[in-house]
PDB file of N, CA and C in Angstrom:
ATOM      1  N   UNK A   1      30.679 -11.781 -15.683  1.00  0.00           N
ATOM      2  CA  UNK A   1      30.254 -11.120 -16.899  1.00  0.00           C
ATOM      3  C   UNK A   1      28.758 -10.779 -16.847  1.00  0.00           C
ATOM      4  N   UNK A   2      27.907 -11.896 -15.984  1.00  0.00           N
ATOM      5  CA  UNK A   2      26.736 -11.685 -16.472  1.00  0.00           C
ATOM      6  C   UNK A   2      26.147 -10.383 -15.402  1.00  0.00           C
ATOM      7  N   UNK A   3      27.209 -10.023 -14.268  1.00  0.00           N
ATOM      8  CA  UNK A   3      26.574  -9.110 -12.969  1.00  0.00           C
ATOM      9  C   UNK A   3      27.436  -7.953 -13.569  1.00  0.00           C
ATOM     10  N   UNK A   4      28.173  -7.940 -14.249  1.00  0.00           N
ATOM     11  CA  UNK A   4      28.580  -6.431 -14.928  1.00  0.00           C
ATOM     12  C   UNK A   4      27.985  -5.900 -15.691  1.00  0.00           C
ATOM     13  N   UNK A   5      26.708  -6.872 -16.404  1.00  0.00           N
ATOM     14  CA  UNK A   5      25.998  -6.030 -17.127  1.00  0.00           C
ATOM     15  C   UNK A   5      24.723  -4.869 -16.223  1.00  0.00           C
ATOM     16  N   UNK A   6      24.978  -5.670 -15.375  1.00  0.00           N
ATOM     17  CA  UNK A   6      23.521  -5.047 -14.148  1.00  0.00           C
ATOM     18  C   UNK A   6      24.327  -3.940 -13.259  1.00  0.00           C
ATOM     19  N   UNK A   7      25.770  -3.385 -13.306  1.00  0.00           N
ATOM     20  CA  UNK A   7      26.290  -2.802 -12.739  1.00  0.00           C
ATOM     21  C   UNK A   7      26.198  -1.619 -13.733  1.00  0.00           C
ATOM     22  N   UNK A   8      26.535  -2.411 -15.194  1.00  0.00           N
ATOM     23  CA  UNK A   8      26.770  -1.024 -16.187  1.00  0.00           C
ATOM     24  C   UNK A   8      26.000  -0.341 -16.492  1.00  0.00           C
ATOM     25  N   UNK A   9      24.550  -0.750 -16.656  1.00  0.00           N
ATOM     26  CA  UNK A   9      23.100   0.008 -16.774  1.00  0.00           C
ATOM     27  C   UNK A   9      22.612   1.488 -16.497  1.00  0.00           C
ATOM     28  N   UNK A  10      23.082   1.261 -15.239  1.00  0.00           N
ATOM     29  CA  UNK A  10      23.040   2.449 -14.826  1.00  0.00           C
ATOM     30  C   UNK A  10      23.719   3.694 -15.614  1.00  0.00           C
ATOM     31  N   UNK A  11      25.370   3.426 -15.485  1.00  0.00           N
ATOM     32  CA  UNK A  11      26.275   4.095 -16.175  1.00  0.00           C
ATOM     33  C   UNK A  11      25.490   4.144 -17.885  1.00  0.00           C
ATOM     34  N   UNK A  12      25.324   3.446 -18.337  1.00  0.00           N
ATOM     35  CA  UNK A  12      25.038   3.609 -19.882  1.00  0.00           C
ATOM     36  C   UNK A  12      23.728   4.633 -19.664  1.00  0.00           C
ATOM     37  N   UNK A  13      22.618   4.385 -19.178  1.00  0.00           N
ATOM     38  CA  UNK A  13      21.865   5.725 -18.798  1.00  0.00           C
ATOM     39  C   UNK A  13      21.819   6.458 -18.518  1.00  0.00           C
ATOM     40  N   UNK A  14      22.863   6.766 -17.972  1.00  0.00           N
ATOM     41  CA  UNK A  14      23.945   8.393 -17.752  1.00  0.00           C
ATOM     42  C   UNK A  14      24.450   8.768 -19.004  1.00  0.00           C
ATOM     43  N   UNK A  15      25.534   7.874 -19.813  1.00  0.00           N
ATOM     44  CA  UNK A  15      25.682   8.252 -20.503  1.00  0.00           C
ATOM     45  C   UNK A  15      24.822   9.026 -21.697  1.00  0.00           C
ATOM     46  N   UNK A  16      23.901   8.419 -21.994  1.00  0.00           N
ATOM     47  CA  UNK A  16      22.605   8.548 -23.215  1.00  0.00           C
ATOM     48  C   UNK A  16      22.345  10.165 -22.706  1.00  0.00           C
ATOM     49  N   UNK A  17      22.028  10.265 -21.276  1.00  0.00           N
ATOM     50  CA  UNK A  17      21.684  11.417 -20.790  1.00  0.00           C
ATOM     51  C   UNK A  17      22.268  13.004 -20.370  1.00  0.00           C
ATOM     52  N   UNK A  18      23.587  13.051 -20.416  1.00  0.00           N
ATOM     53  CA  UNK A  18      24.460  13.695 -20.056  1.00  0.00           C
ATOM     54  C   UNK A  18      24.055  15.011 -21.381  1.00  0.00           C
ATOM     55  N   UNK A  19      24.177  14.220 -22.989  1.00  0.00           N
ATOM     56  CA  UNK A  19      24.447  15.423 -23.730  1.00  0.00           C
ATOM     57  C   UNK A  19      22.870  16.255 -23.742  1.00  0.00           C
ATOM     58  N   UNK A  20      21.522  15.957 -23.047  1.00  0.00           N
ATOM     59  CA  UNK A  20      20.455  16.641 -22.467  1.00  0.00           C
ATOM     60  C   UNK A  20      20.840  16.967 -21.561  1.00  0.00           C
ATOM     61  N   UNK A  21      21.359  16.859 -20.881  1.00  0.00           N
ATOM     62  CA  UNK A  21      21.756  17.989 -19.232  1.00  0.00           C
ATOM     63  C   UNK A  21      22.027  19.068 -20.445  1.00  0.00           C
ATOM     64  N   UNK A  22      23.240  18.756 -20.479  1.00  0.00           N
ATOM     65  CA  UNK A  22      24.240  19.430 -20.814  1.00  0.00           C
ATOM     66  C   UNK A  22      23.560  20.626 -21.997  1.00  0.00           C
ATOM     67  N   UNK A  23      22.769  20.325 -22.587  1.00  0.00           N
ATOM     68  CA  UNK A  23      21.970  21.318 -23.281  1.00  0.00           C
ATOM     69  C   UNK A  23      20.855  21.813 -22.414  1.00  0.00           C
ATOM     70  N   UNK A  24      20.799  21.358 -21.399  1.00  0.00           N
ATOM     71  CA  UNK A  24      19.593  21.860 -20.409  1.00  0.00           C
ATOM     72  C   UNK A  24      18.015  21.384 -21.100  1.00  0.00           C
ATOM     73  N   UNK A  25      17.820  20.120 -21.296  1.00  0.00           N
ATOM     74  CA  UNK A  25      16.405  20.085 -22.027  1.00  0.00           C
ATOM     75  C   UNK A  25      16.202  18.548 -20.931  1.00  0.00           C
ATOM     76  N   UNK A  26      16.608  18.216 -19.916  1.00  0.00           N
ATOM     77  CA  UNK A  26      16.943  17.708 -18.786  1.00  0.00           C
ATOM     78  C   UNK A  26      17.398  18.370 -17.779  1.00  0.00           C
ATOM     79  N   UNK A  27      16.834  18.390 -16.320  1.00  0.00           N
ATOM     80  CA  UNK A  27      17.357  18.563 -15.322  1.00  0.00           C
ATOM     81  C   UNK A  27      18.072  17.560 -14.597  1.00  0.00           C
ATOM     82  N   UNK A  28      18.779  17.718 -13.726  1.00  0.00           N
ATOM     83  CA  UNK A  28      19.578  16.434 -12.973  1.00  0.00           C
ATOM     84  C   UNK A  28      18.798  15.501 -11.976  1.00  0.00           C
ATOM     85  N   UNK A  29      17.440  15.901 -11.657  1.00  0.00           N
ATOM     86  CA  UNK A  29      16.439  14.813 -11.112  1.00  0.00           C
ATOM     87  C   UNK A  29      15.947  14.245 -12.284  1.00  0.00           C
ATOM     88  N   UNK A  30      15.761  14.479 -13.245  1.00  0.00           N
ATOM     89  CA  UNK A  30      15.302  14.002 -14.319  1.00  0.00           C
ATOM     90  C   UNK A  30      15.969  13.013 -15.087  1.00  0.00           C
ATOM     91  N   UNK A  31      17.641  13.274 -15.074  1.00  0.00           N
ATOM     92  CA  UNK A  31      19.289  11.928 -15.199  1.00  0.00           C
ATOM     93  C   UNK A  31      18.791  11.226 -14.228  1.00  0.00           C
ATOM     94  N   UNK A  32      18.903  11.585 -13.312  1.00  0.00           N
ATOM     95  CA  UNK A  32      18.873  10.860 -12.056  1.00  0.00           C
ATOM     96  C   UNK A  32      17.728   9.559 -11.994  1.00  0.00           C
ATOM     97  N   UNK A  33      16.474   9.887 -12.660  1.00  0.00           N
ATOM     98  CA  UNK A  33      15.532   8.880 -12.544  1.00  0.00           C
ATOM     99  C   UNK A  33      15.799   8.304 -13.793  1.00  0.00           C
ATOM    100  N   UNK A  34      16.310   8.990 -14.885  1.00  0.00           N
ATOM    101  CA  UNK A  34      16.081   8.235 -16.462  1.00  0.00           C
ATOM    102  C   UNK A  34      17.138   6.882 -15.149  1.00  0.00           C
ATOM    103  N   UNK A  35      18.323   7.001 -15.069  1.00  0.00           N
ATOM    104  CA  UNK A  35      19.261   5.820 -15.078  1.00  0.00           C
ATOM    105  C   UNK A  35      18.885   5.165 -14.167  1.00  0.00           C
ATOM    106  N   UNK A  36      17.925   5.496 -12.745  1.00  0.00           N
ATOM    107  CA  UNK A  36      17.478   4.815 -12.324  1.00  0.00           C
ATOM    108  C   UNK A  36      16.516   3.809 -12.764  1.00  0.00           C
ATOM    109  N   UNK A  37      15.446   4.272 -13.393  1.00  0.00           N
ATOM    110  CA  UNK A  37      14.573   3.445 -13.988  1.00  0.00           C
ATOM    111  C   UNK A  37      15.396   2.735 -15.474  1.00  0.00           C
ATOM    112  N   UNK A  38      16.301   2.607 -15.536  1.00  0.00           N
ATOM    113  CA  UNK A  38      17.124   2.436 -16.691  1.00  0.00           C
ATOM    114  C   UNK A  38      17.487   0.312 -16.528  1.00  0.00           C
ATOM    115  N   UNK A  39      18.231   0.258 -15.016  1.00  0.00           N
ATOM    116  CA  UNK A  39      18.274  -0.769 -14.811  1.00  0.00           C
ATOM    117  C   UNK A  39      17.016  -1.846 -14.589  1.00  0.00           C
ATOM    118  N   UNK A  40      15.977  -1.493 -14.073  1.00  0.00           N
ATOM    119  CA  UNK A  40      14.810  -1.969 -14.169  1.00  0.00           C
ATOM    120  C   UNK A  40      14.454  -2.650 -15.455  1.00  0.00           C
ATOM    121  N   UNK A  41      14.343  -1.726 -16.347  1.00  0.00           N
ATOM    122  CA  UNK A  41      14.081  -2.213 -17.987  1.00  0.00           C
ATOM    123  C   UNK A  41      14.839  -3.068 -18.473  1.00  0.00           C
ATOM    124  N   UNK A  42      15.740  -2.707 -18.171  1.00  0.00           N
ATOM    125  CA  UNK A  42      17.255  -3.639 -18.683  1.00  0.00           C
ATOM    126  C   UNK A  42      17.011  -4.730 -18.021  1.00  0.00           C
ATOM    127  N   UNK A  43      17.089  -5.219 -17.416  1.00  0.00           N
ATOM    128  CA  UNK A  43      16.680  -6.608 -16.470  1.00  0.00           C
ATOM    129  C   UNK A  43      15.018  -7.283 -16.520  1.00  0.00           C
ATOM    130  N   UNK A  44      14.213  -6.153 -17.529  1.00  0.00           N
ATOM    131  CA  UNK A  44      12.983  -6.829 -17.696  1.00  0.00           C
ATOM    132  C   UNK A  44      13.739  -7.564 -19.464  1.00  0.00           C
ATOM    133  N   UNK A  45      14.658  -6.797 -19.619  1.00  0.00           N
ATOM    134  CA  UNK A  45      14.557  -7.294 -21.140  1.00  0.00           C
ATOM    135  C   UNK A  45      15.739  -8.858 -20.614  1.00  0.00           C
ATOM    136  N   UNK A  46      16.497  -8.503 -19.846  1.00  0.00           N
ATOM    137  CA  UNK A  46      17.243  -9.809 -19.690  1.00  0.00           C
ATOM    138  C   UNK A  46      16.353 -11.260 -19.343  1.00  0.00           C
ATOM    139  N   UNK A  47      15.466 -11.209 -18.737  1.00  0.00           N
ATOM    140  CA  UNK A  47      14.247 -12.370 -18.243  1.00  0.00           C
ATOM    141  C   UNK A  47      14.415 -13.465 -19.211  1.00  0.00           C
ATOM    142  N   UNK A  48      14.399 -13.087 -20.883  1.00  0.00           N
ATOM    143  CA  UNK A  48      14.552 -14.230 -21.279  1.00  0.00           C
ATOM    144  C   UNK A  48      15.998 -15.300 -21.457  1.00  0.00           C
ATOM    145  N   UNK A  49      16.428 -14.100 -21.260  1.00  0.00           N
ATOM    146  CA  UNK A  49      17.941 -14.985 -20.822  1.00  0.00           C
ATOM    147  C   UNK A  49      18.442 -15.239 -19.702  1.00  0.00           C
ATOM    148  N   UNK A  50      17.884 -14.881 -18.357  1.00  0.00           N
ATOM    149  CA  UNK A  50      18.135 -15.901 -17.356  1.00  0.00           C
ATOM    150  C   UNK A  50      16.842 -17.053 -17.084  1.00  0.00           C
ATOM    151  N   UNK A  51      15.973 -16.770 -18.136  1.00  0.00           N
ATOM    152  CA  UNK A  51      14.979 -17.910 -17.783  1.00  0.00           C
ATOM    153  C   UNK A  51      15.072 -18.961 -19.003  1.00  0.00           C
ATOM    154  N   UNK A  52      16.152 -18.579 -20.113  1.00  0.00           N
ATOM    155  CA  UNK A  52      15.958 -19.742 -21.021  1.00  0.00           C
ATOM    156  C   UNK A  52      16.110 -21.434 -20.474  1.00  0.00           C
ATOM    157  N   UNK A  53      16.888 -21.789 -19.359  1.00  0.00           N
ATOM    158  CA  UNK A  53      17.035 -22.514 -19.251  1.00  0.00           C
ATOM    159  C   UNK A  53      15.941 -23.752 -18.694  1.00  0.00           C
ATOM    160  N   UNK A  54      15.278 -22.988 -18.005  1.00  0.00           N
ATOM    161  CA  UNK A  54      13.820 -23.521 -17.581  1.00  0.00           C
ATOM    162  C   UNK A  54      13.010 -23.253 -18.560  1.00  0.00           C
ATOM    163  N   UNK A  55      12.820 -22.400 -19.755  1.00  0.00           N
ATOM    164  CA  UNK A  55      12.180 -22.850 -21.077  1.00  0.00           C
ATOM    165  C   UNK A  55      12.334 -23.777 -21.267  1.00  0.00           C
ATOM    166  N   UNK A  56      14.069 -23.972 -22.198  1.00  0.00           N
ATOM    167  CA  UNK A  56      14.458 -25.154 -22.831  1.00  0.00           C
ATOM    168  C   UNK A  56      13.906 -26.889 -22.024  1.00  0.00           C
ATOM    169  N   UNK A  57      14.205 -26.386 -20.661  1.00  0.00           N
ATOM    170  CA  UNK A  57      13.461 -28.198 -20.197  1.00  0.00           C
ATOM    171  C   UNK A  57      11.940 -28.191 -19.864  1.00  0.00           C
ATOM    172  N   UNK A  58      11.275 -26.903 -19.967  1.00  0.00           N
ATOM    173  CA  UNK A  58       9.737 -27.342 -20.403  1.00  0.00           C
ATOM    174  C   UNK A  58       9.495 -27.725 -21.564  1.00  0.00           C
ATOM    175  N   UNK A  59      10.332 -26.762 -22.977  1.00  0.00           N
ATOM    176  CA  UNK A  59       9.882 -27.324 -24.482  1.00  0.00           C
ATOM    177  C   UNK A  59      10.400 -28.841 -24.641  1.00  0.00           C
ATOM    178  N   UNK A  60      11.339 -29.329 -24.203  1.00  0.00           N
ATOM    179  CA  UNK A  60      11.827 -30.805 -24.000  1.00  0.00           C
ATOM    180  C   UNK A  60      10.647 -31.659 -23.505  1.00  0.00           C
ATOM    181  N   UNK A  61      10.061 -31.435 -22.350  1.00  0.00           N
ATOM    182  CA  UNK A  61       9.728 -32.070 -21.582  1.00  0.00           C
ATOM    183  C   UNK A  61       7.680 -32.314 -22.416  1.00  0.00           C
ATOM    184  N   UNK A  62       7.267 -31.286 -22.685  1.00  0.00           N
ATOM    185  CA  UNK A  62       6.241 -31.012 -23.641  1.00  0.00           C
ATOM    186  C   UNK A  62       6.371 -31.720 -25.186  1.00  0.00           C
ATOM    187  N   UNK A  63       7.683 -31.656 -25.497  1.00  0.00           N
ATOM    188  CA  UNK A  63       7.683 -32.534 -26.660  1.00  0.00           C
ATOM    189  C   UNK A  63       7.943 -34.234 -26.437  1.00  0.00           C
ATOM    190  N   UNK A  64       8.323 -34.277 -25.484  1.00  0.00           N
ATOM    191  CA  UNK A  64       8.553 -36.058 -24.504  1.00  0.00           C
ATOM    192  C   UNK A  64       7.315 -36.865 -24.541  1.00  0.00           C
ATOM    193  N   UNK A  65       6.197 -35.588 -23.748  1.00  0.00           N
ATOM    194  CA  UNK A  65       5.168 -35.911 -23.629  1.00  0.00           C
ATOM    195  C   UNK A  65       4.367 -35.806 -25.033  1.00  0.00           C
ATOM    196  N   UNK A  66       4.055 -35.103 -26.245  1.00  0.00           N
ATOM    197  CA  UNK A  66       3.697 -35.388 -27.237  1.00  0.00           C
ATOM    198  C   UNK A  66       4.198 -36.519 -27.974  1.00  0.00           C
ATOM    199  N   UNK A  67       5.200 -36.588 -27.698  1.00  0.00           N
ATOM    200  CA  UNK A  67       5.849 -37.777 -28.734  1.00  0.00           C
ATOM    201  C   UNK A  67       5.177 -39.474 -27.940  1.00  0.00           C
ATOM    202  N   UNK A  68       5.421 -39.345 -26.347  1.00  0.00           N
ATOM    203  CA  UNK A  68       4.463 -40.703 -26.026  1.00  0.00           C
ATOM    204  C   UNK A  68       3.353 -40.496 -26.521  1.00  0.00           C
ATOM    205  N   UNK A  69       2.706 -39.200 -26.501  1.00  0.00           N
ATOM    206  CA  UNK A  69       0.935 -39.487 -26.700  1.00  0.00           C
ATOM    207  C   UNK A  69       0.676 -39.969 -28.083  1.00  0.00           C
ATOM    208  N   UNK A  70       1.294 -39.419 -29.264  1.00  0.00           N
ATOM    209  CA  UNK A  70       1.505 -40.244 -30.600  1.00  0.00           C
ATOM    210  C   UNK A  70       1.722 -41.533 -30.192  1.00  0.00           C
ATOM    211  N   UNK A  71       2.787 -42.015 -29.663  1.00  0.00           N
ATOM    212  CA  UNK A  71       2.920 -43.412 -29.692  1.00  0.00           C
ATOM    213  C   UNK A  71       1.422 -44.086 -28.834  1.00  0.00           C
ATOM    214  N   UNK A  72       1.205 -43.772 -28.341  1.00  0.00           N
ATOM    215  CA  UNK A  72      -0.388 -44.246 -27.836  1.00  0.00           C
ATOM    216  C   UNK A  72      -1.235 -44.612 -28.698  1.00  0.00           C
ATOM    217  N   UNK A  73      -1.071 -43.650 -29.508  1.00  0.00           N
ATOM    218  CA  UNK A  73      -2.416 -43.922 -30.412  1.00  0.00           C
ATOM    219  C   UNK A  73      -2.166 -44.460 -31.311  1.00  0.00           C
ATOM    220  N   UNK A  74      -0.682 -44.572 -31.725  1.00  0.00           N
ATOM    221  CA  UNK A  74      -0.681 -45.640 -32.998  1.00  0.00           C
ATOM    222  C   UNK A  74      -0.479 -46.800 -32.229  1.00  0.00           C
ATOM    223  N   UNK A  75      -0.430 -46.952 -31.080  1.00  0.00           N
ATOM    224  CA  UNK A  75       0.099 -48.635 -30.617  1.00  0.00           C
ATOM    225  C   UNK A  75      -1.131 -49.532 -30.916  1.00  0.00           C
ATOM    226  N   UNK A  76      -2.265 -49.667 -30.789  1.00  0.00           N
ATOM    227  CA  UNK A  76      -3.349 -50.605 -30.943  1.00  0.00           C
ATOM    228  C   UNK A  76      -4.333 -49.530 -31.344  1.00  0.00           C
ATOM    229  N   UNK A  77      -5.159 -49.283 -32.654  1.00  0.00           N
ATOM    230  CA  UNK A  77      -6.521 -49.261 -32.565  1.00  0.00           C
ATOM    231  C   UNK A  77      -7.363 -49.554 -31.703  1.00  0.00           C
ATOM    232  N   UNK A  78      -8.508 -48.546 -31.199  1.00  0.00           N
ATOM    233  CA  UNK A  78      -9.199 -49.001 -30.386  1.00  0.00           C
ATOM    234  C   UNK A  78     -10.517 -50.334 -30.882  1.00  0.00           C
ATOM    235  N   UNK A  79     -11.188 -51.249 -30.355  1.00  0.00           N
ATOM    236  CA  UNK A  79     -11.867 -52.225 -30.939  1.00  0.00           C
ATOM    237  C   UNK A  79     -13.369 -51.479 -30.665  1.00  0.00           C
ATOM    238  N   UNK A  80     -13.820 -51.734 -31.670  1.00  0.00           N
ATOM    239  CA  UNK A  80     -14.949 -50.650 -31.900  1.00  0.00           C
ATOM    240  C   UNK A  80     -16.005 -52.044 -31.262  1.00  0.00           C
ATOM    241  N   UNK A  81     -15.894 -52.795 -31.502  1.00  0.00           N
ATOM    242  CA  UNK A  81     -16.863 -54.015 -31.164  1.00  0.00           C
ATOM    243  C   UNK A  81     -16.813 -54.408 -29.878  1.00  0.00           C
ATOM    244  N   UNK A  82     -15.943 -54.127 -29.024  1.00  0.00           N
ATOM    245  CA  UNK A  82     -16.096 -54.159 -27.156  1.00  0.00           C
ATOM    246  C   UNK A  82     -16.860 -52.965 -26.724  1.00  0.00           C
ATOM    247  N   UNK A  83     -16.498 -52.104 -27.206  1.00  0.00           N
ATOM    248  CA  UNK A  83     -17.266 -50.796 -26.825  1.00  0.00           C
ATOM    249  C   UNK A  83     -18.948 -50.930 -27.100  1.00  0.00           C
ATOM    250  N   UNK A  84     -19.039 -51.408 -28.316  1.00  0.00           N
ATOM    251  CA  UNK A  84     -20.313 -51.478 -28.636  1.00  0.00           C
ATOM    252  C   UNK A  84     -21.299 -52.748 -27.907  1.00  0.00           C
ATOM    253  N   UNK A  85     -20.498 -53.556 -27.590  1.00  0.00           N
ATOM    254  CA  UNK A  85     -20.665 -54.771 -26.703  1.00  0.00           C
ATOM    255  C   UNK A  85     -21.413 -54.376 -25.243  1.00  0.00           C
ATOM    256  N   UNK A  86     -20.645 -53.351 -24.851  1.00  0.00           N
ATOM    257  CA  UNK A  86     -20.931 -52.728 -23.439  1.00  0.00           C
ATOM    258  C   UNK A  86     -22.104 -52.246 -22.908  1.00  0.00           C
TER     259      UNK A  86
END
């Protein structure tokens, strides 16, 4: 399902383009590159959906790590009187 969409691209940019031929306000090098450059775009817009998955375990992994660093700082106050000792 997900490699038929990268097959159909093309075709759907033909389609869009055909009823400009067909009125002549397009030439056929001109179809020819719209659907070429058609799949390109289409696959810049897919990025976030073949990369959600490596999102989802950085935002996990970023909130793992915020949630220990809270617990850090509420675990003990620091002692203001060793420091000042030093």
């Amino acid at each position: 399902m997900s490699h038929g969409n990268t097959l159909l691209a093309p075709l759907v940019a033909l389609i869009l383009c055909v009823p400009q031929y067909i009125h002549q306000t397009l030439s056929l090098g001109e179809v020819t590159q719209a659907a070429a450059a058609f799949a390109p775009v289409q696959g810049a817009f897919n990025w976030l959906v073949d990369n959600y998955p490596r999102l989802a375990e950085w935002a996990s992994s970023a909130s793992r790590v915020d949630v220990l660093l809270f617990g850090l700082d509420m675990l003990a106050p620091p002692d203001e009187t060793r420091a000042e000792a030093s």
